[in-house]
PDB file of N, CA and C in Angstrom:
ATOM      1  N   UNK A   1      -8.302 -13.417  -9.419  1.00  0.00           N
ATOM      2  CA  UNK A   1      -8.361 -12.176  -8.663  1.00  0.00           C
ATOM      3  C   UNK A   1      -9.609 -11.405  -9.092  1.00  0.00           C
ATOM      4  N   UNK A   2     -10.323 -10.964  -8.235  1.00  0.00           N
ATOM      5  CA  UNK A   2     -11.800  -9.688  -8.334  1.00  0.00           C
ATOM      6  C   UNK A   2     -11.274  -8.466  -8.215  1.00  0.00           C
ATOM      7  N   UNK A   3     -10.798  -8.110  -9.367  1.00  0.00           N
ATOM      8  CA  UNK A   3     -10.030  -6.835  -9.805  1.00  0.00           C
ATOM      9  C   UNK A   3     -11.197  -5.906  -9.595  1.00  0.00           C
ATOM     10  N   UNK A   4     -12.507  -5.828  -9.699  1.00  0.00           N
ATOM     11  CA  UNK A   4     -13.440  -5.042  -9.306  1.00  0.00           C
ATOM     12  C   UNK A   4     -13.285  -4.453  -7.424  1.00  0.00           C
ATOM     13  N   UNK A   5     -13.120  -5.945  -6.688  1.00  0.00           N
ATOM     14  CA  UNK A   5     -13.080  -5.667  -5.217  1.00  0.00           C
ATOM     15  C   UNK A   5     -11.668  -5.425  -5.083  1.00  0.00           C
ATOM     16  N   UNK A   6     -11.133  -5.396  -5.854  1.00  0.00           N
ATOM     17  CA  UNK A   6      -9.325  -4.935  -5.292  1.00  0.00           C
ATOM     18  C   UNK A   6      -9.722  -3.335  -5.117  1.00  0.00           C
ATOM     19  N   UNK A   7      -9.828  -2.945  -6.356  1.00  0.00           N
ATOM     20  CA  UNK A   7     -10.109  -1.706  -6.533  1.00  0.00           C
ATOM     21  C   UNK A   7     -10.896  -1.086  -5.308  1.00  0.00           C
ATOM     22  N   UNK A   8     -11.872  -1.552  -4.980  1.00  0.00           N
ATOM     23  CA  UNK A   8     -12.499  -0.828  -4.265  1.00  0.00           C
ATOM     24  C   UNK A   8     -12.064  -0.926  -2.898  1.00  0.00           C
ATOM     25  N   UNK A   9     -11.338  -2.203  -2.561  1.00  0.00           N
ATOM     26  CA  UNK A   9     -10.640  -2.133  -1.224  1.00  0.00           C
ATOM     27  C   UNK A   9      -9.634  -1.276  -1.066  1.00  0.00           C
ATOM     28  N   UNK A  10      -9.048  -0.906  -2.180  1.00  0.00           N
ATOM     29  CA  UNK A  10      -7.798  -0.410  -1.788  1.00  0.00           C
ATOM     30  C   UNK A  10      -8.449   1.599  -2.074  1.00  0.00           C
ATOM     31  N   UNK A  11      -9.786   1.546  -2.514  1.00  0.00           N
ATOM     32  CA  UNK A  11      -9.888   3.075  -2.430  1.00  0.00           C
ATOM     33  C   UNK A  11     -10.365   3.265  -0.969  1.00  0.00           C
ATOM     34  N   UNK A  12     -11.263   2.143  -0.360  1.00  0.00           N
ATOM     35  CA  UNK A  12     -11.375   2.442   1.125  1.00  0.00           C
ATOM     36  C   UNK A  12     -10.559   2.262   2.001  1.00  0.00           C
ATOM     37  N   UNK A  13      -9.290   1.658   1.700  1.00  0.00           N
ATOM     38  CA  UNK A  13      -7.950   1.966   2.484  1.00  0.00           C
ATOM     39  C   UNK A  13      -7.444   3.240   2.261  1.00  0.00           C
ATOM     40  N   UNK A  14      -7.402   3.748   1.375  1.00  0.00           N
ATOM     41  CA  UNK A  14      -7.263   5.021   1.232  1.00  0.00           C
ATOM     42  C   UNK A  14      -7.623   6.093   2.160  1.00  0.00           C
ATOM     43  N   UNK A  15      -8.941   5.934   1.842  1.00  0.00           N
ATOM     44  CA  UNK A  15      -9.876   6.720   2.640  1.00  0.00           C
ATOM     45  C   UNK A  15      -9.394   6.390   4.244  1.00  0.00           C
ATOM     46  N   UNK A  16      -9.534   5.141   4.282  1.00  0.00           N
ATOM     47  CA  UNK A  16      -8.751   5.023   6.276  1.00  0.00           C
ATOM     48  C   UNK A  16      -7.068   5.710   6.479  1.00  0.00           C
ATOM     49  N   UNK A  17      -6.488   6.117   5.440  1.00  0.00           N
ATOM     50  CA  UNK A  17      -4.998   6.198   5.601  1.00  0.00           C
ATOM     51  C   UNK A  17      -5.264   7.948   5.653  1.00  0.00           C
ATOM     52  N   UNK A  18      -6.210   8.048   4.989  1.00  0.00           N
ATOM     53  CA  UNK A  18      -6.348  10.060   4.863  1.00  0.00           C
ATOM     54  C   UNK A  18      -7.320   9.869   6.364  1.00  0.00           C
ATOM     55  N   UNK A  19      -7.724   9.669   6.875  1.00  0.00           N
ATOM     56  CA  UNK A  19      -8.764   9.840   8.186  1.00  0.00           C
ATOM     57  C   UNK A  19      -7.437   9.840   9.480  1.00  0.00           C
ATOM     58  N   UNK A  20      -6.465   8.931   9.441  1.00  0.00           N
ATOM     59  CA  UNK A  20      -5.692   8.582  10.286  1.00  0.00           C
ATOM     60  C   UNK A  20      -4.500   9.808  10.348  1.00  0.00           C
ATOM     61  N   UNK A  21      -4.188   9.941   8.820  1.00  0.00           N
ATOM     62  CA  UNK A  21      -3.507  11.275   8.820  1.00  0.00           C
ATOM     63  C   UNK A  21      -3.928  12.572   9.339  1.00  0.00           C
ATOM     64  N   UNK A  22      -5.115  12.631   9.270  1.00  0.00           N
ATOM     65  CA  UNK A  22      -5.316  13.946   9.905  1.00  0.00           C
ATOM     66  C   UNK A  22      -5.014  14.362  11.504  1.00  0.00           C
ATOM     67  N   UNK A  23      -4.925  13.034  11.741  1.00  0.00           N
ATOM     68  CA  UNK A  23      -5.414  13.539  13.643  1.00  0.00           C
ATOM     69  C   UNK A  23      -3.764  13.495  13.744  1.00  0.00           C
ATOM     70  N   UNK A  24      -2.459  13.332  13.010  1.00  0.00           N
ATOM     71  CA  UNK A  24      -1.476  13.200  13.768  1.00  0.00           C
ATOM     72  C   UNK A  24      -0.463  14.297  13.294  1.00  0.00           C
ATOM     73  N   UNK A  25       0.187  14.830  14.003  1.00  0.00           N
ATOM     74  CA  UNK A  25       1.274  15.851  13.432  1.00  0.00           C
ATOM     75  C   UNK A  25       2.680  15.271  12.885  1.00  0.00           C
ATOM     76  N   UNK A  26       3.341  16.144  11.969  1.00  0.00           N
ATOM     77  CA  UNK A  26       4.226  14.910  11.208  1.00  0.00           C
ATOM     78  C   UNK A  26       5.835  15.299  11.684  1.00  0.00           C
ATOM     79  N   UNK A  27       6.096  15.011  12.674  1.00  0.00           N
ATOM     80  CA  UNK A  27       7.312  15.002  13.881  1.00  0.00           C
ATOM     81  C   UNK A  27       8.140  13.574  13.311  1.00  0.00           C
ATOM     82  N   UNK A  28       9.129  13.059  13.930  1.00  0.00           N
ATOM     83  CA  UNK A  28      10.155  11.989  13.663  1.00  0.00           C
ATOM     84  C   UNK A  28      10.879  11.707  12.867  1.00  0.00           C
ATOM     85  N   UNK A  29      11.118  10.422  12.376  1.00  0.00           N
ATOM     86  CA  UNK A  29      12.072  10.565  11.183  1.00  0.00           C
ATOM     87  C   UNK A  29      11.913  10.472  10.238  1.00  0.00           C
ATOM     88  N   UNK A  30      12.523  10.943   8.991  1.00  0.00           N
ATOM     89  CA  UNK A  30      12.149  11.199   7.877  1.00  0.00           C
ATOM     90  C   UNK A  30      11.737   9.627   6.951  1.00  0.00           C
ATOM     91  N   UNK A  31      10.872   8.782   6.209  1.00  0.00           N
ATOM     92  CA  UNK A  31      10.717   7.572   5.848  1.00  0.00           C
ATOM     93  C   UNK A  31      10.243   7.449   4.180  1.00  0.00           C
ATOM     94  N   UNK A  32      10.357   6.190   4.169  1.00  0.00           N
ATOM     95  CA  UNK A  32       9.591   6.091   2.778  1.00  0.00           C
ATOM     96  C   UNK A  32       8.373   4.695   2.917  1.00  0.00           C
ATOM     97  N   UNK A  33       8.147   4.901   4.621  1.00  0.00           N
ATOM     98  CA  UNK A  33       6.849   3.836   4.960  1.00  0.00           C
ATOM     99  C   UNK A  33       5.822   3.531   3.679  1.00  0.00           C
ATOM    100  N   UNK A  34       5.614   2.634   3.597  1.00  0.00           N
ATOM    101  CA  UNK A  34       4.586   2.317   2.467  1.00  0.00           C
ATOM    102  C   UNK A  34       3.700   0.978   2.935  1.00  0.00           C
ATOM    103  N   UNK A  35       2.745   0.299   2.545  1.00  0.00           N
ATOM    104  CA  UNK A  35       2.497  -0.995   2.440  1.00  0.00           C
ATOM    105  C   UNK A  35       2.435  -1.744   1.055  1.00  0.00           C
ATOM    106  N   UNK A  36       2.704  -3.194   1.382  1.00  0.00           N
ATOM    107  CA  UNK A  36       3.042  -3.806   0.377  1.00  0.00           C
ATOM    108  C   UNK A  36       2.067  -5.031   0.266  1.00  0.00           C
ATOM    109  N   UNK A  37       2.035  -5.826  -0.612  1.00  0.00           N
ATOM    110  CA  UNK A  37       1.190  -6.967  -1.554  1.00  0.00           C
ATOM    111  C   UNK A  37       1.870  -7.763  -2.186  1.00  0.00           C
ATOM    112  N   UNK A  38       1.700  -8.916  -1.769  1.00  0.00           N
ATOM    113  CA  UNK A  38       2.611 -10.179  -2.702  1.00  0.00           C
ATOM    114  C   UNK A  38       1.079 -10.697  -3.794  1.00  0.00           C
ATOM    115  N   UNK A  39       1.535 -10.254  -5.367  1.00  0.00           N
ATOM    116  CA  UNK A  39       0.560 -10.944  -5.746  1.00  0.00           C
ATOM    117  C   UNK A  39       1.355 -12.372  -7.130  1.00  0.00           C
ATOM    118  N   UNK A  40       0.262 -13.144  -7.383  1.00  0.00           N
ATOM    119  CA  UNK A  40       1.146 -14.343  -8.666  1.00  0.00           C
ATOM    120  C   UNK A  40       1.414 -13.029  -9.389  1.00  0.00           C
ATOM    121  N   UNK A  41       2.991 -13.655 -10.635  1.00  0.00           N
ATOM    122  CA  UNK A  41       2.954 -12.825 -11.213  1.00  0.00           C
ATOM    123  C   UNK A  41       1.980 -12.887 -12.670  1.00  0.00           C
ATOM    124  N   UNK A  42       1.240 -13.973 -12.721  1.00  0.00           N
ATOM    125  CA  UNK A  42       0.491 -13.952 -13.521  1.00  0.00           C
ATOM    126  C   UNK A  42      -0.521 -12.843 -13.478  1.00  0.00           C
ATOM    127  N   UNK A  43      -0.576 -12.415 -11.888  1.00  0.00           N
ATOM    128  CA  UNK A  43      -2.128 -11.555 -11.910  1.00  0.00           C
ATOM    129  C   UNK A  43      -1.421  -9.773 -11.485  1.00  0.00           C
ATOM    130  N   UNK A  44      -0.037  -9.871 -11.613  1.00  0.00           N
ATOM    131  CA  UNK A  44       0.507  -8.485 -11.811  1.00  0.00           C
ATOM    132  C   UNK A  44      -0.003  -7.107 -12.254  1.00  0.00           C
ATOM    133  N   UNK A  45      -0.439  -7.401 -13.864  1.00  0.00           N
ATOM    134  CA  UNK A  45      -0.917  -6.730 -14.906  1.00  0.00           C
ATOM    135  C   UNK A  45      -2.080  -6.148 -14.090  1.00  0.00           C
ATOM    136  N   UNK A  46      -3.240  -7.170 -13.780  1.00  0.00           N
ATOM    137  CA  UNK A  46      -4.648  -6.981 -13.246  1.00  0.00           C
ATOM    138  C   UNK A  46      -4.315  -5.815 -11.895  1.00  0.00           C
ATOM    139  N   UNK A  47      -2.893  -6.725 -11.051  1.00  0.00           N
ATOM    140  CA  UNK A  47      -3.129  -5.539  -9.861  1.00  0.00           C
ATOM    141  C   UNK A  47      -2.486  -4.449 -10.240  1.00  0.00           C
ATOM    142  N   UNK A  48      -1.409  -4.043 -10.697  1.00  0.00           N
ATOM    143  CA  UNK A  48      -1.206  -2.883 -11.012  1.00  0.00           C
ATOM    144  C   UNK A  48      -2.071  -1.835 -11.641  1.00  0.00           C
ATOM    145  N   UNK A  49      -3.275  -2.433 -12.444  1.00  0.00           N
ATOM    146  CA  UNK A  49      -4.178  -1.625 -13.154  1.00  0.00           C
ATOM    147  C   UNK A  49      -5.170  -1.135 -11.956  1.00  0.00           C
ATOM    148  N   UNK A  50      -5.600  -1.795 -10.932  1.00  0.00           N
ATOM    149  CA  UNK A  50      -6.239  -2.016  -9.574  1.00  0.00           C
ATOM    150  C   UNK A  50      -6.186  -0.788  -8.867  1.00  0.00           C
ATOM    151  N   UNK A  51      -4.635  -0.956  -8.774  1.00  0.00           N
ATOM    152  CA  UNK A  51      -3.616  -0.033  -8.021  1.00  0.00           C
ATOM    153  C   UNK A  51      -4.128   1.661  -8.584  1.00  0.00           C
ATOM    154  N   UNK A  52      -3.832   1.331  -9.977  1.00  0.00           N
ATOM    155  CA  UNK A  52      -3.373   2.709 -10.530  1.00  0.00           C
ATOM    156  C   UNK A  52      -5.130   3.275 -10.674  1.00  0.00           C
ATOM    157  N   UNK A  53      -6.020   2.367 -10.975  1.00  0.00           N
ATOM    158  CA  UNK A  53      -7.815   2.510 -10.584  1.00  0.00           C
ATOM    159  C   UNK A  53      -7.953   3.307  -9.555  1.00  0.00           C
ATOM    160  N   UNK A  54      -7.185   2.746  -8.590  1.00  0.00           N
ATOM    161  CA  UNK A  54      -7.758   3.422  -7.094  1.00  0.00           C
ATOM    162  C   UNK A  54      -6.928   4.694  -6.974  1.00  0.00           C
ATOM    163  N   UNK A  55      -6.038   5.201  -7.840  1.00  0.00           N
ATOM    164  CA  UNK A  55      -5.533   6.464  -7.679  1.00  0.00           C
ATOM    165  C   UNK A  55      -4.023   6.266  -6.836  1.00  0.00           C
ATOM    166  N   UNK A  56      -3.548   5.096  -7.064  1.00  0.00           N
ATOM    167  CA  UNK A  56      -2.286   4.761  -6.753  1.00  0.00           C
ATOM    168  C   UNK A  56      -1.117   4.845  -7.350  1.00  0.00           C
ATOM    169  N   UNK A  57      -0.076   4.429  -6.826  1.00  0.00           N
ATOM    170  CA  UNK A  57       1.129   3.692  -7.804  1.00  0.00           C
ATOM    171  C   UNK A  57       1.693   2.359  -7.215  1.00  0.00           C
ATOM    172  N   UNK A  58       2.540   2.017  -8.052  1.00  0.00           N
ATOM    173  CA  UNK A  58       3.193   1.074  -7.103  1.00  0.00           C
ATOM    174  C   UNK A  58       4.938   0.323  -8.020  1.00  0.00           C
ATOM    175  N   UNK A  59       5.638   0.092  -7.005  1.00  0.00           N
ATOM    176  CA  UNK A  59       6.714  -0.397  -8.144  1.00  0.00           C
ATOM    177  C   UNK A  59       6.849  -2.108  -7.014  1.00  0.00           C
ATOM    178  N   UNK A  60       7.951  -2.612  -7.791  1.00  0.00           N
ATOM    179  CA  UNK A  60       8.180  -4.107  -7.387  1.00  0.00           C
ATOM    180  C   UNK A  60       9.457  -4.292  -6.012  1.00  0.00           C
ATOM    181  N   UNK A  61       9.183  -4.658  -5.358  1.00  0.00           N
ATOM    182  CA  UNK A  61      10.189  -5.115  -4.340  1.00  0.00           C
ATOM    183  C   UNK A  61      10.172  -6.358  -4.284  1.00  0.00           C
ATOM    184  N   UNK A  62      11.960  -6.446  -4.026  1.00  0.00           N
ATOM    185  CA  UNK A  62      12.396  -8.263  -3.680  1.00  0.00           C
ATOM    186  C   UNK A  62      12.266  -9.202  -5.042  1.00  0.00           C
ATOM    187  N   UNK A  63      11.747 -10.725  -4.386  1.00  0.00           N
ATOM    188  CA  UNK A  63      11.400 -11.437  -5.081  1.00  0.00           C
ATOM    189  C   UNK A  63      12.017 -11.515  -6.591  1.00  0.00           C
ATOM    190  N   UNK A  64      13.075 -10.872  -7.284  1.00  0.00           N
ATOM    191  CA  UNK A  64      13.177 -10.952  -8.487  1.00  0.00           C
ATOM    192  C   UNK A  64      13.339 -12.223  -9.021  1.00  0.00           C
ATOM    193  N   UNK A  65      13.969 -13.108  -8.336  1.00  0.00           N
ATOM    194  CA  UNK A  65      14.156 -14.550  -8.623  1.00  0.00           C
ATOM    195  C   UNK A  65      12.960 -14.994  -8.615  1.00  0.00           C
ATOM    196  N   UNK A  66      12.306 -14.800  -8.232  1.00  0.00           N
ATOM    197  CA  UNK A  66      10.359 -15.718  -7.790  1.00  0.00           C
ATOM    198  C   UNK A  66      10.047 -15.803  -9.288  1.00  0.00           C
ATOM    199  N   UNK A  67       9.751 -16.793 -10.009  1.00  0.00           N
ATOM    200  CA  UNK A  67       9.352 -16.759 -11.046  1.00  0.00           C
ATOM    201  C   UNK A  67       7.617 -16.533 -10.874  1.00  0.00           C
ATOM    202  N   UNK A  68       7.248 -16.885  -9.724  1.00  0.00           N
ATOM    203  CA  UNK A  68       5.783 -17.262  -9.429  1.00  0.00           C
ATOM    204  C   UNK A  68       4.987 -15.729  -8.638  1.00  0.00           C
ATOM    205  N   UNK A  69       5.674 -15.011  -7.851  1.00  0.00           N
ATOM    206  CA  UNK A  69       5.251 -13.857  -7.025  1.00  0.00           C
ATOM    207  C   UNK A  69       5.968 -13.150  -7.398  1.00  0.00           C
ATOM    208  N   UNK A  70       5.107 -11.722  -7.066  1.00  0.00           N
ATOM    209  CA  UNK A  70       5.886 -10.285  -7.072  1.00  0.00           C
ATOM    210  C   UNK A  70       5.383 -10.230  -5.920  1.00  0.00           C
ATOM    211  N   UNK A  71       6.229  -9.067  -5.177  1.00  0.00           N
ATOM    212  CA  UNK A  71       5.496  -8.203  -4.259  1.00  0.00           C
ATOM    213  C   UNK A  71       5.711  -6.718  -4.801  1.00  0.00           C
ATOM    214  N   UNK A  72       4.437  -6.190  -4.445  1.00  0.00           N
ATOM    215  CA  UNK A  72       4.202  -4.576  -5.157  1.00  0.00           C
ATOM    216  C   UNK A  72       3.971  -3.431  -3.683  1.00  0.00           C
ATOM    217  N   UNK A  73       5.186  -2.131  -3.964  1.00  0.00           N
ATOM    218  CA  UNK A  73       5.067  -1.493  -3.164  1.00  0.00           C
ATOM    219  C   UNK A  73       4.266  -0.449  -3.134  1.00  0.00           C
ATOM    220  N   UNK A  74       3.135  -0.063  -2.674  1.00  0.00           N
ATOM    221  CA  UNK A  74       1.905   0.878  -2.789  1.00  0.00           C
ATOM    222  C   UNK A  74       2.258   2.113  -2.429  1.00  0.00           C
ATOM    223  N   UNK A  75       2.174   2.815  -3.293  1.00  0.00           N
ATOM    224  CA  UNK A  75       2.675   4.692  -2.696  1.00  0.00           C
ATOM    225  C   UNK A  75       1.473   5.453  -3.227  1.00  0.00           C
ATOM    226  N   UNK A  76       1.307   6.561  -2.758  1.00  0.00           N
ATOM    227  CA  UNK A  76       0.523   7.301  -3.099  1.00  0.00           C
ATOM    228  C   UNK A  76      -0.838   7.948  -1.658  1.00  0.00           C
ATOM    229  N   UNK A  77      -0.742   7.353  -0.966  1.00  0.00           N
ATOM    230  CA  UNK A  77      -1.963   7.002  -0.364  1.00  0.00           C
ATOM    231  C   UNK A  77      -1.143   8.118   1.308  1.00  0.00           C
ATOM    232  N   UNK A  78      -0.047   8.754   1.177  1.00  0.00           N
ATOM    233  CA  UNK A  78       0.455   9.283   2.408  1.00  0.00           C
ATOM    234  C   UNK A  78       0.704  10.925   1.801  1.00  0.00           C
ATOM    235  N   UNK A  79       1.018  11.630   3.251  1.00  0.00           N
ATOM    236  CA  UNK A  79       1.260  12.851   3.108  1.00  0.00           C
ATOM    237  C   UNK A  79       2.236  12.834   3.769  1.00  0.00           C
ATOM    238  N   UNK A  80       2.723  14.153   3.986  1.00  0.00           N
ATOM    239  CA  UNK A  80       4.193  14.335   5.003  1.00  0.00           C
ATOM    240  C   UNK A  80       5.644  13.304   5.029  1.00  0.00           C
ATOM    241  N   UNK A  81       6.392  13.167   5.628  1.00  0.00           N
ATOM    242  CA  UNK A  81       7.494  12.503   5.343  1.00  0.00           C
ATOM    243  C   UNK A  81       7.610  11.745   7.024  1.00  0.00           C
ATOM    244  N   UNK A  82       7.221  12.023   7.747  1.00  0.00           N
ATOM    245  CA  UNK A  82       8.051  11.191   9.293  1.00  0.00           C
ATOM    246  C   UNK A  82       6.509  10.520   9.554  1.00  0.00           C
ATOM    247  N   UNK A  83       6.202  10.985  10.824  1.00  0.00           N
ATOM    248  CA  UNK A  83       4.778   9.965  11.850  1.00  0.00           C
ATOM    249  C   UNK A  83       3.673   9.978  11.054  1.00  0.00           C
ATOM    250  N   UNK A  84       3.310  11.315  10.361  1.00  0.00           N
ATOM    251  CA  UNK A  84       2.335  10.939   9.607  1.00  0.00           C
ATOM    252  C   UNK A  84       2.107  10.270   8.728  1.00  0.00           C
ATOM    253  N   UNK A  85       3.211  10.429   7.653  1.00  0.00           N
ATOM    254  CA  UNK A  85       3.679   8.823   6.512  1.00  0.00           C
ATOM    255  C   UNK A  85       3.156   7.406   7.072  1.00  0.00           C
ATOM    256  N   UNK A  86       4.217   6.813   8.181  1.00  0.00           N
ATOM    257  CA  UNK A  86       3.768   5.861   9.134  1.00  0.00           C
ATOM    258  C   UNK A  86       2.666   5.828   9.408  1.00  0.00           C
ATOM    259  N   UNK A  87       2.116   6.692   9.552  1.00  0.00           N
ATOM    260  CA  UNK A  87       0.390   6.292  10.398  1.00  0.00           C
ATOM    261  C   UNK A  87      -0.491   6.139   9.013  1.00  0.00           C
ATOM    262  N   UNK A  88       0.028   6.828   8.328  1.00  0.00           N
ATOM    263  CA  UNK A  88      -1.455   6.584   7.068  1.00  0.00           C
ATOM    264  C   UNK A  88      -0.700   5.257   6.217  1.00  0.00           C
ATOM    265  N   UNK A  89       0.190   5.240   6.614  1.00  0.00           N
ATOM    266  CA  UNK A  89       0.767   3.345   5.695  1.00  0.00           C
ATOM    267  C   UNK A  89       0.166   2.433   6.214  1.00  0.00           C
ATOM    268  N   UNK A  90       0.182   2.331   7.863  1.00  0.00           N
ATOM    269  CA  UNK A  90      -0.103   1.407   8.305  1.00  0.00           C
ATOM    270  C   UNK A  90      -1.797   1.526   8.414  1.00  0.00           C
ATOM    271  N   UNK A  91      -2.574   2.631   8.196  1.00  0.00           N
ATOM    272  CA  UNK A  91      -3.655   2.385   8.556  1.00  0.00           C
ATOM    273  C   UNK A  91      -4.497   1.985   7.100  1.00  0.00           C
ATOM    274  N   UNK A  92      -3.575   2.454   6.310  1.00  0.00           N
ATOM    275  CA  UNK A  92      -3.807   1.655   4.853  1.00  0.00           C
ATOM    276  C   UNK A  92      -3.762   0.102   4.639  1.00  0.00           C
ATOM    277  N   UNK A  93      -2.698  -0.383   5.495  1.00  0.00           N
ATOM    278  CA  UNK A  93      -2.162  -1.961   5.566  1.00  0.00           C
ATOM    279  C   UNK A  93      -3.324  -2.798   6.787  1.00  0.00           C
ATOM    280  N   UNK A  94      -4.377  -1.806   7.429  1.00  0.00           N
ATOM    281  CA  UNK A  94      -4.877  -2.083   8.359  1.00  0.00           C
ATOM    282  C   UNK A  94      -6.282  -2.652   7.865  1.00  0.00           C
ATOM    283  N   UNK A  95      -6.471  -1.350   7.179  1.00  0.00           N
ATOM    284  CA  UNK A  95      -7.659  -1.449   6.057  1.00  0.00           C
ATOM    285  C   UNK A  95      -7.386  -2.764   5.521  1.00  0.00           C
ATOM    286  N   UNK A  96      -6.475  -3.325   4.669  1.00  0.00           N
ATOM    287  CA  UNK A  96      -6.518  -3.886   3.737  1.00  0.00           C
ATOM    288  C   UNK A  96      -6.750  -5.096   4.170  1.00  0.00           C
ATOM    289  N   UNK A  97      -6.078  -5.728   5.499  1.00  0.00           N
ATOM    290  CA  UNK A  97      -6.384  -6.973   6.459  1.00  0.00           C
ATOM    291  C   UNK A  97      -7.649  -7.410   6.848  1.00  0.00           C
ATOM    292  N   UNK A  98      -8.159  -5.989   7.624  1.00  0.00           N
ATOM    293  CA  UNK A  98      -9.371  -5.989   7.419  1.00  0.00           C
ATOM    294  C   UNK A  98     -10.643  -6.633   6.458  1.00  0.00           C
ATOM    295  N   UNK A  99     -10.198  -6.048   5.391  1.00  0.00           N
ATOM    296  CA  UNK A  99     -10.965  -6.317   3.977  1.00  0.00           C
ATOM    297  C   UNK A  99     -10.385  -7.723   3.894  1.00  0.00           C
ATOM    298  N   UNK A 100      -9.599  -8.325   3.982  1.00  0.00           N
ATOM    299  CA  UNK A 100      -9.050  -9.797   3.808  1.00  0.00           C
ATOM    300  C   UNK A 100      -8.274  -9.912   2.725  1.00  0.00           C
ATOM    301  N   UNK A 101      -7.324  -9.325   2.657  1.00  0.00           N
ATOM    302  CA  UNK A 101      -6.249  -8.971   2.021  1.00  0.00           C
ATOM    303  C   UNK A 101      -4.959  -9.343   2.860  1.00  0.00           C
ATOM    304  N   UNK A 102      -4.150  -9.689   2.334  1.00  0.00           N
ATOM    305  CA  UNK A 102      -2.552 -10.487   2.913  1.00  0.00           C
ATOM    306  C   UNK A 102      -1.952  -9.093   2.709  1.00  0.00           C
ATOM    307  N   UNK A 103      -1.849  -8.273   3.213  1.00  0.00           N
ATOM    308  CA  UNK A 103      -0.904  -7.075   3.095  1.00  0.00           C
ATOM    309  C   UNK A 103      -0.083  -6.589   4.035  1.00  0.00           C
ATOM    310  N   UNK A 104       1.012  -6.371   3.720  1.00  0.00           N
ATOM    311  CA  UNK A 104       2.328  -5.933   4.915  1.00  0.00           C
ATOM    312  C   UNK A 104       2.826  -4.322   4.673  1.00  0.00           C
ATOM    313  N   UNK A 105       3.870  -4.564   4.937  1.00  0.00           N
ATOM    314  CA  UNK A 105       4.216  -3.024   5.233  1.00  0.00           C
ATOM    315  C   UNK A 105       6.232  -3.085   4.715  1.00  0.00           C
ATOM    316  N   UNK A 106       6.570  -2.013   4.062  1.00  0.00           N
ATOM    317  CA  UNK A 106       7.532  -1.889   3.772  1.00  0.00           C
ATOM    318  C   UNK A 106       7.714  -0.710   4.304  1.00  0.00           C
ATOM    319  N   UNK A 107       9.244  -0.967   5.637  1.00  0.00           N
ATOM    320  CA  UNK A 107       9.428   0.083   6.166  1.00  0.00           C
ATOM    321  C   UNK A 107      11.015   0.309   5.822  1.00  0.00           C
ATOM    322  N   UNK A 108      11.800   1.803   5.773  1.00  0.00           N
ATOM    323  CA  UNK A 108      12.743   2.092   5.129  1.00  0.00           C
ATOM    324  C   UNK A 108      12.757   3.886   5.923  1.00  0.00           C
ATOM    325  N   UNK A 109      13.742   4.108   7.052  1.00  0.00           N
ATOM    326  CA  UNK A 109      14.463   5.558   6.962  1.00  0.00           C
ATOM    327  C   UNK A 109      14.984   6.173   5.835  1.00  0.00           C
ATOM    328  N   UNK A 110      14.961   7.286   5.735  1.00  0.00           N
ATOM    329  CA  UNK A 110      15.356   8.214   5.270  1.00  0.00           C
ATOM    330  C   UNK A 110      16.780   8.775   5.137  1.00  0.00           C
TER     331      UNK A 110
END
């Protein structure tokens, strides 16, 4: 893993998730939208430090049996609680595809 380009992908996802937030008003239902990352768990350590580099957090979903993968849930990167949450998750998860990153989305009401 290029823990240097993680970092920096995931601060310019950032930056696309705060650009996307602005233009939308935060109406609907209440969420805990996030996007997510399956990484080995050998290279855990590296992304979580990545994560927390770019001014993130993140905790573990699923997979507990996987001796081989985690997947890590990315928070930090949203404002508001309903449409706007949603829109800056996904435009974070948009970014990150973009950049060529395998990244999904963990979606969850309120």
């Amino acid at each position: 893993m290029d823990y240097k380009a993680l970092t920096e992908a995931l601060i310019k996802a950032k930056e696309a998730a705060s650009a996307a937030g602005a233009k939308i008003s935060d109406g609907g239902t209440c969420n805990f939208d996030n996007p997510a990352m399956v990484f080995d768990r050998k290279e855990r350590a590296e992304a979580e430090k990545a994560i927390v580099d770019a001014g993130l957090r993140s905790y573990e979903w699923g997979f507990a049996s996987d001796k081989k993968r985690v997947a890590l849930v990315i928070s930090g990167m949203t404002a508001g609680q309903g449409d706007r949450r949603t829109t800056m998750a996904e435009a974070f998860q948009a970014s990150m595809k973009t950049q060529g990153y395998d990244c999904g989305m963990y979606y969850q009401m309120d």
